[in-house]
Protein backbone atom coordinates (compact mmCIF):
# COMPACT_ATOMS: atom_id res chain seq x y z
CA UNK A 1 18.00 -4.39 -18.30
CA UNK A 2 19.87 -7.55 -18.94
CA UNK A 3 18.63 -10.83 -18.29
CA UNK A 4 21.55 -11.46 -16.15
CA UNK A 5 20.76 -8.58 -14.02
CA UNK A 6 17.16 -9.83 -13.97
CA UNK A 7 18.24 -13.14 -12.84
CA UNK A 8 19.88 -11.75 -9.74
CA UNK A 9 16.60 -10.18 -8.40
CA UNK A 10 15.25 -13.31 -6.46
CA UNK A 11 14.70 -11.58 -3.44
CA UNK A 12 10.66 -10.41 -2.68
CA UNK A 13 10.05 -6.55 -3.02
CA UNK A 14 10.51 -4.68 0.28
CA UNK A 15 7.58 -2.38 1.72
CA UNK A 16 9.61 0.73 0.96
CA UNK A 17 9.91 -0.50 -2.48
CA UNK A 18 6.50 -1.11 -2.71
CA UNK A 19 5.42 2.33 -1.30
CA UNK A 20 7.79 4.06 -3.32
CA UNK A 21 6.46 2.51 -6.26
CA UNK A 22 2.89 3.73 -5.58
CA UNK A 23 4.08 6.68 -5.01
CA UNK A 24 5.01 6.92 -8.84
CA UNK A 25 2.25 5.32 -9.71
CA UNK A 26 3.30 2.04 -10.26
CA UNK A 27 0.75 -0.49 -8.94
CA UNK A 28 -0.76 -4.28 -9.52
CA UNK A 29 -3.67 -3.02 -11.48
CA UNK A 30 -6.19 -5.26 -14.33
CA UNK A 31 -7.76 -3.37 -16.60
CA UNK A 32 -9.97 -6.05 -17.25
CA UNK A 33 -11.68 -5.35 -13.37
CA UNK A 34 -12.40 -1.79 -14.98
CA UNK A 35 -14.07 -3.59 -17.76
CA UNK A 36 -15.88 -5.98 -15.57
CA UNK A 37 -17.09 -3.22 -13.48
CA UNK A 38 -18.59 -1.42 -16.26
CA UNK A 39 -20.09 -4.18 -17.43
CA UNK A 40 -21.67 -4.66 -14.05
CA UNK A 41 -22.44 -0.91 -13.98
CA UNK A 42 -24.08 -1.36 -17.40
CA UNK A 43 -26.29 -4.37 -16.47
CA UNK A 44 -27.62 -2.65 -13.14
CA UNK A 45 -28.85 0.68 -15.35
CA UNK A 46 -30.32 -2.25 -18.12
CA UNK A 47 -32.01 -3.61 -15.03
CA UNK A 48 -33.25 -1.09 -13.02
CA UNK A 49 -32.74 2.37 -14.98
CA UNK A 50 -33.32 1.70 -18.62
CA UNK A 51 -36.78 0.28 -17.82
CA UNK A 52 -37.45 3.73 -16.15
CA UNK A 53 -36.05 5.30 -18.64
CA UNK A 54 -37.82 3.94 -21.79
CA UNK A 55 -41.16 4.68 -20.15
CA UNK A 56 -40.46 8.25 -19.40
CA UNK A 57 -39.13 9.00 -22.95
CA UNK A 58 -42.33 6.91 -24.70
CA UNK A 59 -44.51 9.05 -22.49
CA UNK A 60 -42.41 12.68 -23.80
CA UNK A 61 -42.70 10.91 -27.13
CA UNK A 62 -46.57 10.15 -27.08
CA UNK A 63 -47.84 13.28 -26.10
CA UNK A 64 -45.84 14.54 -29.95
CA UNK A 65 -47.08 11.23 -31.63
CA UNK A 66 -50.57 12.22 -30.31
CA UNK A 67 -50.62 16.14 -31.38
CA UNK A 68 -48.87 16.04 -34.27
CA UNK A 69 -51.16 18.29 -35.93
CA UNK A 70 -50.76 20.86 -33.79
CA UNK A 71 -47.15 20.92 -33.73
CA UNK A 72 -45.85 24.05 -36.27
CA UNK A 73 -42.81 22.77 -38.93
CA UNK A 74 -40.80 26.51 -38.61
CA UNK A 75 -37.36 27.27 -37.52
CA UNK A 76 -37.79 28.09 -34.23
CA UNK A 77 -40.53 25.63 -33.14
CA UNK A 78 -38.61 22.52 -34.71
CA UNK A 79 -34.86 24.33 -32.47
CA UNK A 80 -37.06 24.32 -29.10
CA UNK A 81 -38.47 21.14 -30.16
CA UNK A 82 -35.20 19.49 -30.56
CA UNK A 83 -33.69 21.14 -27.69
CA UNK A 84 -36.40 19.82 -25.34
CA UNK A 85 -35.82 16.33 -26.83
CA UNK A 86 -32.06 16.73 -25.80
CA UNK A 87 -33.09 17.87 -22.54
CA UNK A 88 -34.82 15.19 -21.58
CA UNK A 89 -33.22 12.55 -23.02
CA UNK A 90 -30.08 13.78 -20.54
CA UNK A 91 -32.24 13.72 -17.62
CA UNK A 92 -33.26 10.03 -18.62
CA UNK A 93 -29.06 9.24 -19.74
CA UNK A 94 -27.10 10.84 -17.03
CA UNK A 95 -28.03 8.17 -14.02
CA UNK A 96 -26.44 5.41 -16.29
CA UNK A 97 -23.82 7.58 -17.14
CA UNK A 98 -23.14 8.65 -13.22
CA UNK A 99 -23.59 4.66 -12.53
CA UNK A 100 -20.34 3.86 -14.98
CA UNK A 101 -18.58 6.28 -13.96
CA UNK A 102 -18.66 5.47 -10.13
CA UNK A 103 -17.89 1.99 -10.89
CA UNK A 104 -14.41 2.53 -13.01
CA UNK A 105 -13.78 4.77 -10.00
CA UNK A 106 -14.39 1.80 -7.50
CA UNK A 107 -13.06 -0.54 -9.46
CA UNK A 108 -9.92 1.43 -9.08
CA UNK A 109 -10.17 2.29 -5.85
CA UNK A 110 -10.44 -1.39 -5.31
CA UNK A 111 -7.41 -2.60 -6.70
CA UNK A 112 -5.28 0.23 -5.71
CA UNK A 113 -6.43 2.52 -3.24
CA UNK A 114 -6.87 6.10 -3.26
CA UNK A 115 -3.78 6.33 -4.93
CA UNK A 116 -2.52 9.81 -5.80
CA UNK A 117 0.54 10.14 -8.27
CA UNK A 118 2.16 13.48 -9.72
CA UNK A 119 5.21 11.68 -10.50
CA UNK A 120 2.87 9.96 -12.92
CA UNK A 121 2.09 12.77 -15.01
CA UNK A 122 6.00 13.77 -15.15
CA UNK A 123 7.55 13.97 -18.34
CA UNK A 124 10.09 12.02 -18.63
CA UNK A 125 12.49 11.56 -22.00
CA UNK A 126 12.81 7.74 -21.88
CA UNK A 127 8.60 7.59 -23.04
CA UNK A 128 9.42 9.54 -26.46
CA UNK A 129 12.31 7.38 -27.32
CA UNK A 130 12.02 5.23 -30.29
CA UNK A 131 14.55 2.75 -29.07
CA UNK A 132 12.28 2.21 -25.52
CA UNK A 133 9.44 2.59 -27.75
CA UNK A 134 10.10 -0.89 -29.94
CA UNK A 135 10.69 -2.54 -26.93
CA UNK A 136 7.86 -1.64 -25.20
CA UNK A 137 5.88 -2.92 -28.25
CA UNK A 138 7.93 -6.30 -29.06
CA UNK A 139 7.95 -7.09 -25.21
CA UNK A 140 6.26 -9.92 -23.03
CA UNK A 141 4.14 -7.51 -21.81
CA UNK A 142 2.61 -6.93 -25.41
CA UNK A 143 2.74 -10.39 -26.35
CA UNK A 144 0.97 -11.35 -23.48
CA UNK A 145 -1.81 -8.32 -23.71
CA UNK A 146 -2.43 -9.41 -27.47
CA UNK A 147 -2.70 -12.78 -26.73
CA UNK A 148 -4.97 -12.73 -23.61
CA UNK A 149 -6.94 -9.94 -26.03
CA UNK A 150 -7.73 -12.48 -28.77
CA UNK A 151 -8.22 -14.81 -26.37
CA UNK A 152 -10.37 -13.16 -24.41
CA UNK A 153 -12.64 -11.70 -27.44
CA UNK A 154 -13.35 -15.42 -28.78
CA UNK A 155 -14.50 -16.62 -25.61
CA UNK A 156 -16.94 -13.41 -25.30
CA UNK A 157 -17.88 -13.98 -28.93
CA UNK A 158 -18.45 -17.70 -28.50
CA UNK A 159 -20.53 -17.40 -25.72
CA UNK A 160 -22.51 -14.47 -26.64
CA UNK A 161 -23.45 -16.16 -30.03
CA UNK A 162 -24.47 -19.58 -28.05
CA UNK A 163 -26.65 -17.33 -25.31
CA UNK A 164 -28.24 -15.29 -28.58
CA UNK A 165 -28.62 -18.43 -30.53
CA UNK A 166 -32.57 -19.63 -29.37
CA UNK A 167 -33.54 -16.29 -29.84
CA UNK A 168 -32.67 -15.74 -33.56
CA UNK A 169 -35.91 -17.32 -34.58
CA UNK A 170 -37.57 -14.89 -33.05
CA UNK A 171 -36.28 -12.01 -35.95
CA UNK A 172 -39.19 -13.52 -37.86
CA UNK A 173 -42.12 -13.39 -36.02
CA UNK A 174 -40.94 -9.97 -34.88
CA UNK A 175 -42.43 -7.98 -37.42
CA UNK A 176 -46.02 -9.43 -36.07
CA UNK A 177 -45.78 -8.67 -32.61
CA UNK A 178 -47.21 -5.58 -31.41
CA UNK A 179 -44.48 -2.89 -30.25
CA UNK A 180 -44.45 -3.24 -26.21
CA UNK A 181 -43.65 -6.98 -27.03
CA UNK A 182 -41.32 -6.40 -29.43
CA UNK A 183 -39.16 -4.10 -27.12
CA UNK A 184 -39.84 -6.98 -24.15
CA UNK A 185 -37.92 -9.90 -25.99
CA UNK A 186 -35.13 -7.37 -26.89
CA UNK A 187 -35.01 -6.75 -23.74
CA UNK A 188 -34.75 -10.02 -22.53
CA UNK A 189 -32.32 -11.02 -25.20
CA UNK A 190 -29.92 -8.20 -23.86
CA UNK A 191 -29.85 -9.36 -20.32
CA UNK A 192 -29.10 -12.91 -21.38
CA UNK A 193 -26.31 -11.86 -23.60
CA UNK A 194 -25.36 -9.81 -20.22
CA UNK A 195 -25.27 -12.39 -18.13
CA UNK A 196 -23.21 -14.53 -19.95
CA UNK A 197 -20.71 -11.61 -20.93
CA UNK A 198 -20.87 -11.14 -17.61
CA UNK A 199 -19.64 -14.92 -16.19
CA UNK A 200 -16.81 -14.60 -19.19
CA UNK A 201 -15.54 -11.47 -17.83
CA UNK A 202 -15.48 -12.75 -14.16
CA UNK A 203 -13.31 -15.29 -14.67
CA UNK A 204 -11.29 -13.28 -17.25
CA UNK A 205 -11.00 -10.98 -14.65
CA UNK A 206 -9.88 -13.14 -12.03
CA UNK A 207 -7.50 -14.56 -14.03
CA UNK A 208 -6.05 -11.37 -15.39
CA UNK A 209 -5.83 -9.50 -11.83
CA UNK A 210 -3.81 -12.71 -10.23
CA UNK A 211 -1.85 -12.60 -13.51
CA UNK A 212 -1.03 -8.36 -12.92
CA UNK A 213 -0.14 -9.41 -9.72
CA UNK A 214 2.26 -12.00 -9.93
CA UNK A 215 3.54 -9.76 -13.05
CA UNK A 216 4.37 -6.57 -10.57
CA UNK A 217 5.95 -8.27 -7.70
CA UNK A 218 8.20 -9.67 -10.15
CA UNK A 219 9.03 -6.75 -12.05
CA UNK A 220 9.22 -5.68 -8.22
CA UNK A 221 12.10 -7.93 -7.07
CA UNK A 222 15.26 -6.75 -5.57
CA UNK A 223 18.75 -8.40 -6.11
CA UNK A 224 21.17 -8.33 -2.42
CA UNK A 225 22.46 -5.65 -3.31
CA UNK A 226 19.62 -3.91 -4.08
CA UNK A 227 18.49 -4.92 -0.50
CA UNK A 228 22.30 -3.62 0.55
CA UNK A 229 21.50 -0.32 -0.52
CA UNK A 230 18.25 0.33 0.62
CA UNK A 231 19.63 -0.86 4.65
CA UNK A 232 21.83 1.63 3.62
CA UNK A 233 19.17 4.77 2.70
CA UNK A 234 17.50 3.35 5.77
CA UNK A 235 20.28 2.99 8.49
CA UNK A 236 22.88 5.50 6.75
CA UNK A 237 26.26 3.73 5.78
CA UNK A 238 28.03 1.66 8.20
CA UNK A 239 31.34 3.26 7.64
CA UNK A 240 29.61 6.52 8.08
CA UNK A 241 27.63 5.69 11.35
CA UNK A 242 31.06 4.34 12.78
CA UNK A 243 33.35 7.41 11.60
CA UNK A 244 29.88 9.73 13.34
CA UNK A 245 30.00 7.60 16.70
CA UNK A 246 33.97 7.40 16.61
CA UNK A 247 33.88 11.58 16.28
CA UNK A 248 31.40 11.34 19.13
CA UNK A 249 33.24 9.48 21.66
CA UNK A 250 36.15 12.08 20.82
CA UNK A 251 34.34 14.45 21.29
CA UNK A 252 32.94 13.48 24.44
CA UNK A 253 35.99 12.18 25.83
CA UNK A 254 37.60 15.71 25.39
CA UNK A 255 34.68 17.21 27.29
CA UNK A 256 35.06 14.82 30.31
CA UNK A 257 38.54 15.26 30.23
CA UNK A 258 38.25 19.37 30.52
CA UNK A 259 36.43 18.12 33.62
CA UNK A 260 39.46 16.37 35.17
CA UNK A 261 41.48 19.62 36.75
CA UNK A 262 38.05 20.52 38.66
CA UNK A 263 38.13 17.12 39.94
CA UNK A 264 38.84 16.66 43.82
CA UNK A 265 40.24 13.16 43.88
CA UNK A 266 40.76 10.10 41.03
CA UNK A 267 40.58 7.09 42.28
CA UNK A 268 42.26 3.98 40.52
CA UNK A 269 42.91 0.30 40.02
CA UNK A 270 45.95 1.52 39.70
CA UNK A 271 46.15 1.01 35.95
CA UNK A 272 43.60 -0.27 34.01
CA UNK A 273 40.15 2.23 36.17
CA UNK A 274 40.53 5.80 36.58
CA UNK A 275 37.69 7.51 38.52
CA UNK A 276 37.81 11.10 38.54
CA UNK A 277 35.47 12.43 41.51
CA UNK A 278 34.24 16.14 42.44
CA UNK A 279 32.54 17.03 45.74
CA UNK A 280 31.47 20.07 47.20
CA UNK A 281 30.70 20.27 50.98
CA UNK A 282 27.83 22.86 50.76
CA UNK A 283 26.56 22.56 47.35
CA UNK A 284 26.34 18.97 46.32
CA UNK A 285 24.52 16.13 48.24
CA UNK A 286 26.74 13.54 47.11
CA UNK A 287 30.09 13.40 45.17
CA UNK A 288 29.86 13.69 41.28
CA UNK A 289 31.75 11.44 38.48
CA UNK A 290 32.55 13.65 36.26
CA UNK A 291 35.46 11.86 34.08
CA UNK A 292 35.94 7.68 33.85
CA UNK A 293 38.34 5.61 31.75
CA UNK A 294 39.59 2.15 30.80
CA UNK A 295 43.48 1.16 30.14
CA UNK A 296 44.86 4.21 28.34
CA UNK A 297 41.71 6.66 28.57
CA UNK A 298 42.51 6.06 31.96
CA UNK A 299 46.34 6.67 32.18
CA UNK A 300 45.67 10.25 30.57
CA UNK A 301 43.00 11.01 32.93
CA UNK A 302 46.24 10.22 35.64
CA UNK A 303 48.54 12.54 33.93
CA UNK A 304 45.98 15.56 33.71
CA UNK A 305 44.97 14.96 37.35
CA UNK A 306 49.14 14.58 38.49
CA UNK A 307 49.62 17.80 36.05
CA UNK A 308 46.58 19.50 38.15
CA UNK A 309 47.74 18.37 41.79
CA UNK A 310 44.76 16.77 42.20
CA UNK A 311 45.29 13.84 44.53
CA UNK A 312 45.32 10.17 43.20
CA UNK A 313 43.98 7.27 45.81
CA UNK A 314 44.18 3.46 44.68
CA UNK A 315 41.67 1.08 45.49
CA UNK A 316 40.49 -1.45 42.59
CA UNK A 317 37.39 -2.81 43.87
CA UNK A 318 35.74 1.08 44.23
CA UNK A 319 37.42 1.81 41.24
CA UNK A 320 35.78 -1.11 39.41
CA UNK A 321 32.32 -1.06 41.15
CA UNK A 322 32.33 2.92 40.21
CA UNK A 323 33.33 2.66 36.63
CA UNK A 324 30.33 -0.69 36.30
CA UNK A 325 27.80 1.58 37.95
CA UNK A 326 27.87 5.23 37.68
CA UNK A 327 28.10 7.33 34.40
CA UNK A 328 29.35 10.93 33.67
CA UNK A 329 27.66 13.81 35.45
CA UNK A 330 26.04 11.38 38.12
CA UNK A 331 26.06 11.21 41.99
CA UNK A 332 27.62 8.64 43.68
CA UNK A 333 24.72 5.77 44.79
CA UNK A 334 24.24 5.12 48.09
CA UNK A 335 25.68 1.56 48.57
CA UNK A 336 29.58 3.25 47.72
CA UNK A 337 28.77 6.20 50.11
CA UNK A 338 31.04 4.58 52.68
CA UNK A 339 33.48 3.85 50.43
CA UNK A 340 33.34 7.00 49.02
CA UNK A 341 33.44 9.32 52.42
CA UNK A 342 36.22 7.56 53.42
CA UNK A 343 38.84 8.34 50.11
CA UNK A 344 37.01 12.54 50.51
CA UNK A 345 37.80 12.08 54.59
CA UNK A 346 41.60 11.08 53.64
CA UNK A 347 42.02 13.82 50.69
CA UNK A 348 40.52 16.21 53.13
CA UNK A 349 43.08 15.41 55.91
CA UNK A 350 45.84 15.72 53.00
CA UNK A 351 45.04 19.23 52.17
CA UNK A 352 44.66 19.62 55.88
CA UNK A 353 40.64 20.17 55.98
């Protein structure tokens, strides 16, 4: 895309946008909160499951070390041997395995949701192309990733060397101390070296996830048209929704007006209201509107009801208060009743009822 069309996306990402986006997978998402995550993962099993775990396998081990002798050097004895040894160092591995695992899943989970994306896994020809392929590698993006990489790994380096540094002295008394000791400063070693990896990745983290952000809603932004188009998906085209409702009201108008002939009087302004009235003595409680018009709607409801016979009484103000108040297929309110009974009294007398 051209910088000129980038420059016309100023306006902030929509919802829909946004949700449609996830739906492809697209999301704000730092890889470096994955990385974080298992680091933290990794530092809870040195913690609490390594310990555990170095004390079971020293006991499988010392019960070998101890009956050595009686331990036969064949084929099949050394293959169940070495299976058992397998066997039980996966009993001892898979907890810190299970605890990475479940925190690059929450660590996800965290930043996204439970996000579920086929389109994702699509194929789509634009990822094989060389052309996108150089620019995916020669863009910001890159730039950015392989500079915040290199920036990232000197820090780590820096402070890992400064956390390891009082220790080094200790390579060379080492090879004096007995064993358990030996395994206790290493131990304490690694969960200094942790701890400061640890700070280095928190704020790298931190960084890096406000950075994704801000990175997505821009990539995110929609130009005005952009926003024009998606009213449009949303609300249907303008033009369209007015030619719909125009074919609508024609429609509807030539319904009411096949309801004119039935009609027993039309009352009118004279020329700008025609109410069309119907009104049967032992079947209807009230009289019925079933046809109303304005300025020329209402002239042709006058020519179908003088083409019918169908008896035409002025009198504006019912006209008008009918028209305001009562819609198609409705009984006539109380309040006009009067009003009303008197035009149906003097039709009635003019068909001599």
């Amino acid at each position: 895309m051209s910088d000129e069309d980038d420059s016309q996306k100023t306006e902030d990402p929509t919802e829909r946008k946004l949700s449609q986006a996830k739906e492809k997978g697209q999301v704000a998402s730092s890889q470096e909160i994955k990385s974080l995550a298992i680091l933290l993962g990794g530092a809870a099993s040195m913690a609490l499951i390594i310990p555990w775990m170095m004390n079971g396998l020293a006991a499988y081990m010392f019960v070998y070390i101890e009956q050595a002798d009686i331990i036969l050097v064949e084929q099949i004895s050394v293959q169940s041997l070495f299976k058992d040894a397998m066997l039980e160092m996966a009993f001892y591995m898979i907890p810190t395995f299970a605890v990475l695992m479940v925190m690059g899943i929450v660590s996800n989970v965290a930043q996204t949701g439970l996000l579920i994306a086929p389109k994702k896994i699509n194929p789509e020809l634009n990822k094989i192309s060389l052309i996108a392929g150089f620019k995916r590698m020669f863009s910001m993006r890159t730039v950015v990733e392989f500079v915040k990489g290199i920036f990232k790994i000197t820090i780590l380096g820096w402070v890992v060397f400064y956390m390891a540094m009082p220790w080094f002295e200790d390579a060379a008394i080492m090879p004096d101390m007995p064993i358990g000791d030996i395994t206790s400063r290493l131990y304490l070693i690694s969960m200094s070296i942790m701890a400061g990896s640890i700070m280095v990745m928190t704020a790298v983290a931190t960084l890096d996830y406000a950075y994704q952000k801000f990175d997505f809603l821009k990539s995110m932004r929609m130009s005005h048209k952009d926003l024009k188009d998606e009213y449009k998906d949303m609300e249907g085209d303008p033009q369209i929704k007015a030619q719909i409702r125009k074919l609508r009201q024609e429609r509807a108008q030539t319904r009411m007006m096949s309801n004119v002939p039935d009609a027993d009087v039309v009352v009118t302004n004279p020329t700008h209201y025609s109410i069309a009235l119907k009104y049967k003595v032992n079947d209807m409680q009230a009289p019925i509107l079933v046809a109303k018009g304005l300025d020329s709607l209402a002239f042709r409801i006058r020519e179908v009801a003088e083409e019918n016979d169908i008896p035409i009484v002025e009198n504006p103000p019912l006209a008008r208060a009918l028209y305001a108040s009562v819609e198609l297929d409705e009984e006539i309110p109380m309040e006009h009743y009067q009003a009303v009974a008197e035009v149906i009294g003097y039709v009635m007398k003019l068909k001599g009822k």
